[in-house]
PDB file of N, CA and C in Angstrom:
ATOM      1  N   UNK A   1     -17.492  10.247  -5.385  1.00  0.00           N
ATOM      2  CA  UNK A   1     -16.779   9.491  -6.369  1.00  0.00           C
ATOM      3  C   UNK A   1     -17.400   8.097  -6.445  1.00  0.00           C
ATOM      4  N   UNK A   2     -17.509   7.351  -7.875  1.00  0.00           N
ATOM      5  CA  UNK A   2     -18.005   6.126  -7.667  1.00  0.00           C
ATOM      6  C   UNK A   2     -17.120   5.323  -7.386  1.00  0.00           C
ATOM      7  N   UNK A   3     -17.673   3.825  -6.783  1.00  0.00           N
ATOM      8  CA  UNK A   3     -16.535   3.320  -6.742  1.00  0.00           C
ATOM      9  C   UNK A   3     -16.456   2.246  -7.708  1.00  0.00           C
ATOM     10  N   UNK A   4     -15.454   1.927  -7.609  1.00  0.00           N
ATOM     11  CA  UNK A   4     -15.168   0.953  -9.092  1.00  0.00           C
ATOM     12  C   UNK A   4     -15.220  -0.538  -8.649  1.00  0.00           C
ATOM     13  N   UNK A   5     -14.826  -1.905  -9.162  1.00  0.00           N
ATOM     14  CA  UNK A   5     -14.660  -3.167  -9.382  1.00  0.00           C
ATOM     15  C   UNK A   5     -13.178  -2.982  -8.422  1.00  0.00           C
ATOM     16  N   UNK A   6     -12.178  -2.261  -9.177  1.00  0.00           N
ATOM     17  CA  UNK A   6     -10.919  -2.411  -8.374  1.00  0.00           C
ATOM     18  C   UNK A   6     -11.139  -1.850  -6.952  1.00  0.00           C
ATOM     19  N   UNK A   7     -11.843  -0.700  -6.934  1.00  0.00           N
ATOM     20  CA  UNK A   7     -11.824  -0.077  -5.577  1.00  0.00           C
ATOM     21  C   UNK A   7     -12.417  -1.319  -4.857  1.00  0.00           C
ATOM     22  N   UNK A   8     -13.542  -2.031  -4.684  1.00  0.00           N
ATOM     23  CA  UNK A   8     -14.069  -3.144  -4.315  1.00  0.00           C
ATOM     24  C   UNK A   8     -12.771  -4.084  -3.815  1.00  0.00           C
ATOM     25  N   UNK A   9     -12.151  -4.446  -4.803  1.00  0.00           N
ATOM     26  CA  UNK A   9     -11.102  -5.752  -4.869  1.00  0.00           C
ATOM     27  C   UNK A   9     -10.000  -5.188  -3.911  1.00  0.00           C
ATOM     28  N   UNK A  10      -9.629  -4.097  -3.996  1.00  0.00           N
ATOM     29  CA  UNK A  10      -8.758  -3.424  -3.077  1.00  0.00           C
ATOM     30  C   UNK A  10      -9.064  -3.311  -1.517  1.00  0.00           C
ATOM     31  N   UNK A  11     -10.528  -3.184  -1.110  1.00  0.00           N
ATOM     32  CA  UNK A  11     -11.359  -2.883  -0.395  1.00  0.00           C
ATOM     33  C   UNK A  11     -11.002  -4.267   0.908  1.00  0.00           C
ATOM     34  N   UNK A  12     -11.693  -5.318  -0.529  1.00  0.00           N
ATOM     35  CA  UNK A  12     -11.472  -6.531  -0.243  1.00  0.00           C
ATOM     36  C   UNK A  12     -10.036  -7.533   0.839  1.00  0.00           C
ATOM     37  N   UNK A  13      -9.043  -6.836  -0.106  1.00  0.00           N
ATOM     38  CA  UNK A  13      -7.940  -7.120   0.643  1.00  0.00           C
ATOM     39  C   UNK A  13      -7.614  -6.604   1.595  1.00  0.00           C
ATOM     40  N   UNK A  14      -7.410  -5.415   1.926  1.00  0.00           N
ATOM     41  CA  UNK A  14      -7.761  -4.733   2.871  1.00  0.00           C
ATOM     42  C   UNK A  14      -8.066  -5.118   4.212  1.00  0.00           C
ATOM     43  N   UNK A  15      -9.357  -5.605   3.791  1.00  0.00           N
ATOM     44  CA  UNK A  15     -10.433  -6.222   4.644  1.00  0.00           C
ATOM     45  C   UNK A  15      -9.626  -7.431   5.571  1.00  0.00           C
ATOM     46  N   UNK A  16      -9.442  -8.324   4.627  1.00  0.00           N
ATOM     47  CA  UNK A  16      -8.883  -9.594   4.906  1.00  0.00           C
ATOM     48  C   UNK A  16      -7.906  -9.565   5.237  1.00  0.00           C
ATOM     49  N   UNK A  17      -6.560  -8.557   5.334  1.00  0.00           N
ATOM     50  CA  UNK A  17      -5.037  -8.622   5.802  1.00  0.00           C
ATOM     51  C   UNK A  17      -5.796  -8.179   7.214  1.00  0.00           C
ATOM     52  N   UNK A  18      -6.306  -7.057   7.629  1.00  0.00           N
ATOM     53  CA  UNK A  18      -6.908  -6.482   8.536  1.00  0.00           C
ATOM     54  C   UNK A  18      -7.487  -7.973   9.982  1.00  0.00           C
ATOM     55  N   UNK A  19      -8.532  -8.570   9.187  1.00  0.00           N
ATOM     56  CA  UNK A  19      -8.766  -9.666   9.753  1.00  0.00           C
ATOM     57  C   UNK A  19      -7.618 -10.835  10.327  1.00  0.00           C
ATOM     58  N   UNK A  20      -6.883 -11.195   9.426  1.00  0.00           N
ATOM     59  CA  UNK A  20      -5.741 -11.922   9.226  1.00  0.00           C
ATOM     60  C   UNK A  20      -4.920 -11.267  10.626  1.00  0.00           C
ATOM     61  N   UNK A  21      -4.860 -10.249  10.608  1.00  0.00           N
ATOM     62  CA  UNK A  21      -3.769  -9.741  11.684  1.00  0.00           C
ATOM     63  C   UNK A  21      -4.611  -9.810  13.313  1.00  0.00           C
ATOM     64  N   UNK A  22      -5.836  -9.902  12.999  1.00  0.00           N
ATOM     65  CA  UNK A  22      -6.280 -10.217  14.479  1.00  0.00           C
ATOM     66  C   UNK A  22      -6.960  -8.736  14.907  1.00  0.00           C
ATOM     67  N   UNK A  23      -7.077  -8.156  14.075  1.00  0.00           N
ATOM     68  CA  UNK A  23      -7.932  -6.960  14.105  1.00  0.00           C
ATOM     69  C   UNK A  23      -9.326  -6.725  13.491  1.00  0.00           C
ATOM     70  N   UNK A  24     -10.170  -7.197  13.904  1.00  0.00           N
ATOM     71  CA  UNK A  24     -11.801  -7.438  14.176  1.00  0.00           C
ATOM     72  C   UNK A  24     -12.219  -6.073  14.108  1.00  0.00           C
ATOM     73  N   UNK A  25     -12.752  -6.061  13.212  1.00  0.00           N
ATOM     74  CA  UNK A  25     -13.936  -4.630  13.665  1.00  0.00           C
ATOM     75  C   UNK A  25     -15.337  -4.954  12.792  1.00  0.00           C
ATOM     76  N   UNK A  26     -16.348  -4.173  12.442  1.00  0.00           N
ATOM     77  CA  UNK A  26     -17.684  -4.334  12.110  1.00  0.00           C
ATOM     78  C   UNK A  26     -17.110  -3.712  10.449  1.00  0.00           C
ATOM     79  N   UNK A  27     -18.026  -4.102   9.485  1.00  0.00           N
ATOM     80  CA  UNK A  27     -17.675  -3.920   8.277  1.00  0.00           C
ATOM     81  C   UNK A  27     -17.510  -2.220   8.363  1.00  0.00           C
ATOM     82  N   UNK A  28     -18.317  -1.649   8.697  1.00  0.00           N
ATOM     83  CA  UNK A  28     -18.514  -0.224   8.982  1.00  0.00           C
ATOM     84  C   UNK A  28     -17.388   0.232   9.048  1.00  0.00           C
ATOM     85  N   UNK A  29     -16.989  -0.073  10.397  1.00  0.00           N
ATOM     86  CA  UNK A  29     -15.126   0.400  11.240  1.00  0.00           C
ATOM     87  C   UNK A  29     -14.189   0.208   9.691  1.00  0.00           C
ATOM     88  N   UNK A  30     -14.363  -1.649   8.904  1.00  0.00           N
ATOM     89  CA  UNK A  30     -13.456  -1.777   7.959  1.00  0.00           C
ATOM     90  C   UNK A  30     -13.493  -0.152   6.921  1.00  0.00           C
ATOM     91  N   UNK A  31     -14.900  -0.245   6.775  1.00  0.00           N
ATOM     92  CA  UNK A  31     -14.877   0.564   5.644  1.00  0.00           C
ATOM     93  C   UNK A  31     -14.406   1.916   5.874  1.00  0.00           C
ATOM     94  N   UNK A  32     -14.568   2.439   7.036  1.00  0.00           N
ATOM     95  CA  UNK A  32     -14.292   4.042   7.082  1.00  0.00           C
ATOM     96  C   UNK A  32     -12.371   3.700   7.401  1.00  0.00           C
ATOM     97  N   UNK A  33     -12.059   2.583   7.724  1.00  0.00           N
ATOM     98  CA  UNK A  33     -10.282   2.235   8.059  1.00  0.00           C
ATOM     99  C   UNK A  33      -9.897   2.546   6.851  1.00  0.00           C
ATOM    100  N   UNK A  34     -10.180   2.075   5.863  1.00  0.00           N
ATOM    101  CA  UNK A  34      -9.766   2.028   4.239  1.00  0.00           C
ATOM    102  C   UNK A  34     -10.231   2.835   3.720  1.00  0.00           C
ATOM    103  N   UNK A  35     -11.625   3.602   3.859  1.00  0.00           N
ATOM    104  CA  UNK A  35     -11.429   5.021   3.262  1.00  0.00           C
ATOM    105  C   UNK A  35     -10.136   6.458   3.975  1.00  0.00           C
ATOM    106  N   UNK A  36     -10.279   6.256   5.436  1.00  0.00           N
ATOM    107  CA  UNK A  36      -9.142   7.052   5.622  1.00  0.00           C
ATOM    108  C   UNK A  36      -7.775   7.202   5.486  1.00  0.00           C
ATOM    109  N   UNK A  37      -7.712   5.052   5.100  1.00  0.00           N
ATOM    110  CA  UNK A  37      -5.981   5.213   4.519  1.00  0.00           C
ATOM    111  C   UNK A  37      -5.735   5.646   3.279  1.00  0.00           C
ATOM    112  N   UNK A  38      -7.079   5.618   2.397  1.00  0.00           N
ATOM    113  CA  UNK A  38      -6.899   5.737   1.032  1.00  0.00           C
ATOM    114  C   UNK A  38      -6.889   7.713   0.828  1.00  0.00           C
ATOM    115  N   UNK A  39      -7.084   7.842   1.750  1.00  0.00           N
ATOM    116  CA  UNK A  39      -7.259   9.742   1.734  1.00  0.00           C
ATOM    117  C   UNK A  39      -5.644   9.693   2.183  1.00  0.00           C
ATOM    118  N   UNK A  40      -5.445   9.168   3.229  1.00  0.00           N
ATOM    119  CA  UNK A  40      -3.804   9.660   3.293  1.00  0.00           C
ATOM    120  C   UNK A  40      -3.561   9.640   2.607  1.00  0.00           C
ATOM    121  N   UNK A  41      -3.374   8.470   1.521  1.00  0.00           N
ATOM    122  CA  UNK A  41      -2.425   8.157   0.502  1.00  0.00           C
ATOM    123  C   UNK A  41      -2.715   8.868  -0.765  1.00  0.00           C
ATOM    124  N   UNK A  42      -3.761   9.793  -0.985  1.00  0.00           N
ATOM    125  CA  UNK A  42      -4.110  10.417  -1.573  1.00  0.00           C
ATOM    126  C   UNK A  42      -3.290  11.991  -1.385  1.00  0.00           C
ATOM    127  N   UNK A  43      -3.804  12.329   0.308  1.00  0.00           N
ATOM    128  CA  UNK A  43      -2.090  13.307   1.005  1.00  0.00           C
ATOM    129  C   UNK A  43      -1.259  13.706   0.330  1.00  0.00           C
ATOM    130  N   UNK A  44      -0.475  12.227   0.704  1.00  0.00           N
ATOM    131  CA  UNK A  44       0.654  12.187   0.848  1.00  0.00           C
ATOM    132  C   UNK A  44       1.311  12.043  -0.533  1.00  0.00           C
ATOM    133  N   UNK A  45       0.288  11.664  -1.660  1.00  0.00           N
ATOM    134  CA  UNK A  45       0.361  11.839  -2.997  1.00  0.00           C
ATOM    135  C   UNK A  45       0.358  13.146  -3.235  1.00  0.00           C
ATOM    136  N   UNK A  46      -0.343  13.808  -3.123  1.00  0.00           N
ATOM    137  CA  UNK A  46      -0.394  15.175  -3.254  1.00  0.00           C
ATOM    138  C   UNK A  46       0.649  16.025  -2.724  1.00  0.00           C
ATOM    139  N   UNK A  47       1.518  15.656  -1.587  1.00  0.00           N
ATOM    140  CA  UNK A  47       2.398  16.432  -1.016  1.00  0.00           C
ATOM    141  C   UNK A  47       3.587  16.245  -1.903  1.00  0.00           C
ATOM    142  N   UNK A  48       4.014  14.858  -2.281  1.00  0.00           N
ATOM    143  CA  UNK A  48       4.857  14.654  -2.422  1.00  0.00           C
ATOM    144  C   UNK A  48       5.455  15.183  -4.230  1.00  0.00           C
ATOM    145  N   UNK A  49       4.000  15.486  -4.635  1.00  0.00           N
ATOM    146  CA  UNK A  49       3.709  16.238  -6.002  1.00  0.00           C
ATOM    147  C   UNK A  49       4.426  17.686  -5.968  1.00  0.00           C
ATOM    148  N   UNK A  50       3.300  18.180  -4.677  1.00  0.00           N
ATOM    149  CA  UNK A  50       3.745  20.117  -4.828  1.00  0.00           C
ATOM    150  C   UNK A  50       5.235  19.841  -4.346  1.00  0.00           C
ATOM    151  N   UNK A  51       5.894  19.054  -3.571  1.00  0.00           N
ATOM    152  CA  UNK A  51       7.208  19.000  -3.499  1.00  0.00           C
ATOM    153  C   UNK A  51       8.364  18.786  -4.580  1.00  0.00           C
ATOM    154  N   UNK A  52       7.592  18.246  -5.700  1.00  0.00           N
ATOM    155  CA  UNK A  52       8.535  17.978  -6.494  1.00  0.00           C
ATOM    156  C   UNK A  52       8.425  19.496  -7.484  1.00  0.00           C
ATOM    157  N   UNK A  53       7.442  19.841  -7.561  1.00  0.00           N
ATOM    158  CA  UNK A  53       6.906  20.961  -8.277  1.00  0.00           C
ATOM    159  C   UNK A  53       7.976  22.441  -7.579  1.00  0.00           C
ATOM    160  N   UNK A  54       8.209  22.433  -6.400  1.00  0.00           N
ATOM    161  CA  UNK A  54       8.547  23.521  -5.907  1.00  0.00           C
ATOM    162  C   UNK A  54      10.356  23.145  -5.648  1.00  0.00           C
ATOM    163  N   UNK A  55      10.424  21.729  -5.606  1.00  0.00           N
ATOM    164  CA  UNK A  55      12.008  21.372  -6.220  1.00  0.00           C
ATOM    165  C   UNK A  55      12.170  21.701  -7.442  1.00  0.00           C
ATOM    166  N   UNK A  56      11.656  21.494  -8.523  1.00  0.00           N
ATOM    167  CA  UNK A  56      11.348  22.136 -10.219  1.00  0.00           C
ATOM    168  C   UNK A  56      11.211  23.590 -10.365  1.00  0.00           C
ATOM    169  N   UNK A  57      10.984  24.225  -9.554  1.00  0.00           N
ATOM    170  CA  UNK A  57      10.913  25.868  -9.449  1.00  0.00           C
ATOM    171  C   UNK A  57       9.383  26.059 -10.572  1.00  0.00           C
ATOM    172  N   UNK A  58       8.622  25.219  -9.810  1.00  0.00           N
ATOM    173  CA  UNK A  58       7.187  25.531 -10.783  1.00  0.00           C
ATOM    174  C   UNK A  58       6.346  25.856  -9.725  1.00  0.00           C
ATOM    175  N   UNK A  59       6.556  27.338  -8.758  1.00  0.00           N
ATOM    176  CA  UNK A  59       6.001  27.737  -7.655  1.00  0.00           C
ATOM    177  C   UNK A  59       6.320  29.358  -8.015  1.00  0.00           C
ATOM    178  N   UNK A  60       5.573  30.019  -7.480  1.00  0.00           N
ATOM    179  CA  UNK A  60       5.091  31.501  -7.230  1.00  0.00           C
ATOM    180  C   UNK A  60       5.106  31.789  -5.826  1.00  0.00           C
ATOM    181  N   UNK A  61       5.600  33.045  -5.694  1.00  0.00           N
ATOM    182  CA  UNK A  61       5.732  33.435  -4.110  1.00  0.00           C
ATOM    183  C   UNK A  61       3.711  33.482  -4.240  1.00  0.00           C
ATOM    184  N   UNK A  62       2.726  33.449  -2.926  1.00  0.00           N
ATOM    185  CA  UNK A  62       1.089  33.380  -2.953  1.00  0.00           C
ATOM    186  C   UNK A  62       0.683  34.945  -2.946  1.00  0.00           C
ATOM    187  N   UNK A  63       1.747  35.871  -3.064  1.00  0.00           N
ATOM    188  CA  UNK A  63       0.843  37.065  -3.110  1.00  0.00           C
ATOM    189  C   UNK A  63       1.286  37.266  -5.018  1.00  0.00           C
ATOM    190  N   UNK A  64       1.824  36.912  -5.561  1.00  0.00           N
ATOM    191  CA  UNK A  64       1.797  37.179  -7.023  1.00  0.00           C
ATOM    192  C   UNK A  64       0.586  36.271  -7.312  1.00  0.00           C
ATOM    193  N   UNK A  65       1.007  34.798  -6.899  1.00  0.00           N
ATOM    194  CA  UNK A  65      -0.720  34.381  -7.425  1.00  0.00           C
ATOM    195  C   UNK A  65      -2.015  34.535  -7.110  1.00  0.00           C
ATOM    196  N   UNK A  66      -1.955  35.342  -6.211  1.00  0.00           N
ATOM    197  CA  UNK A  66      -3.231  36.155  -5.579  1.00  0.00           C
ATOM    198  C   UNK A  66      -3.432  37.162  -6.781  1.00  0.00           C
ATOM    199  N   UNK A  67      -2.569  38.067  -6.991  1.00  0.00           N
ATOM    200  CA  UNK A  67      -2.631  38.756  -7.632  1.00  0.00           C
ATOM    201  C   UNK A  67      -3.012  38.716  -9.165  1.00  0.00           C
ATOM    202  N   UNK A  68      -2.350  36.825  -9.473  1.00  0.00           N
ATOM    203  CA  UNK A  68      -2.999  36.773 -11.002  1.00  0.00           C
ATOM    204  C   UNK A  68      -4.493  36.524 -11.004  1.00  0.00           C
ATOM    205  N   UNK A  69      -4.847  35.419  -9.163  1.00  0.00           N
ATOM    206  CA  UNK A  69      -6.031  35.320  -9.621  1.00  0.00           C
ATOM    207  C   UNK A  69      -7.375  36.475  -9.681  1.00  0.00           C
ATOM    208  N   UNK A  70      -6.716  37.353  -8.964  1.00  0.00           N
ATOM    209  CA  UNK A  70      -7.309  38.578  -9.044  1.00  0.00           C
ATOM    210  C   UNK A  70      -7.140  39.315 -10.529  1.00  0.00           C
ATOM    211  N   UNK A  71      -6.445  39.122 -11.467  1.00  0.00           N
ATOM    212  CA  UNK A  71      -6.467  39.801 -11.797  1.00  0.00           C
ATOM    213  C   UNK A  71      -7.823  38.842 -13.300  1.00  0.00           C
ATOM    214  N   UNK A  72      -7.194  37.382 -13.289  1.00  0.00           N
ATOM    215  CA  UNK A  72      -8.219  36.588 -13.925  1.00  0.00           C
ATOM    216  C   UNK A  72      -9.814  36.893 -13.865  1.00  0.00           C
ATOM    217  N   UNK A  73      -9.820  37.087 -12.421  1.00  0.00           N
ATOM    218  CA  UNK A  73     -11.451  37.521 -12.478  1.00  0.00           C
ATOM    219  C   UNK A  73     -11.898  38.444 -12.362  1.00  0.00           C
ATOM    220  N   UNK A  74     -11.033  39.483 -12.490  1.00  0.00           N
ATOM    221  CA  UNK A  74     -11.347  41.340 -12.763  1.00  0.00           C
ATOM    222  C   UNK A  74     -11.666  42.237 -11.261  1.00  0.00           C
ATOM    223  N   UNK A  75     -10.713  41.555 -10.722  1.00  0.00           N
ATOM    224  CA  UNK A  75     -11.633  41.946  -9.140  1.00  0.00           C
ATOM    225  C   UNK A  75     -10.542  42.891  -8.772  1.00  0.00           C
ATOM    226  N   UNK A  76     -10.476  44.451  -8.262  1.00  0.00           N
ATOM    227  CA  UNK A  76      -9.654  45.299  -8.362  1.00  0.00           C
ATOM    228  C   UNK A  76      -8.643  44.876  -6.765  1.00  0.00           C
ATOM    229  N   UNK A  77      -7.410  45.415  -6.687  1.00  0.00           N
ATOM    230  CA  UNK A  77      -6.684  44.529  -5.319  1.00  0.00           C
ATOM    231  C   UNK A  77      -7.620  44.745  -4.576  1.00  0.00           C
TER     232      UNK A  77
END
């Protein structure tokens, strides 16, 4: 994924609350800290999605959708 101006500016702050709190690391350490919070939050975005989806009753028991995707790509059970 590229990253953007905001991803940067976000990056940025990040960076600096991080510092601010007395937590030192090498830009490196910063950068992989803030890519892995930004994957949680990516997660936990995602969880909190199929949760609302399967509160909405917009879910399939996985052997019917096995079965559609089988049946989408012609592949016999």
């Amino acid at each position: 994924m590229a990253v953007t101006s905001a991803d940067l500016l976000e990056c940025n702050r990040f960076a600096i609350a991080k510092l601010a709190s007395g937590e030192p690391g090498s830009l490196v350490e910063l950068a992989q800290e803030w890519e892995a919070m930004r994957e949680y939050e990516r997660s936990v975005s995602a969880l909190q999605e199929a949760h609302a989806d399967a509160r909405a009753g917009r879910v399939k028991p996985l052997d019917e959708a096995f079965a559609d995707v089988r049946q989408k790509l012609s592949q016999p059970k």
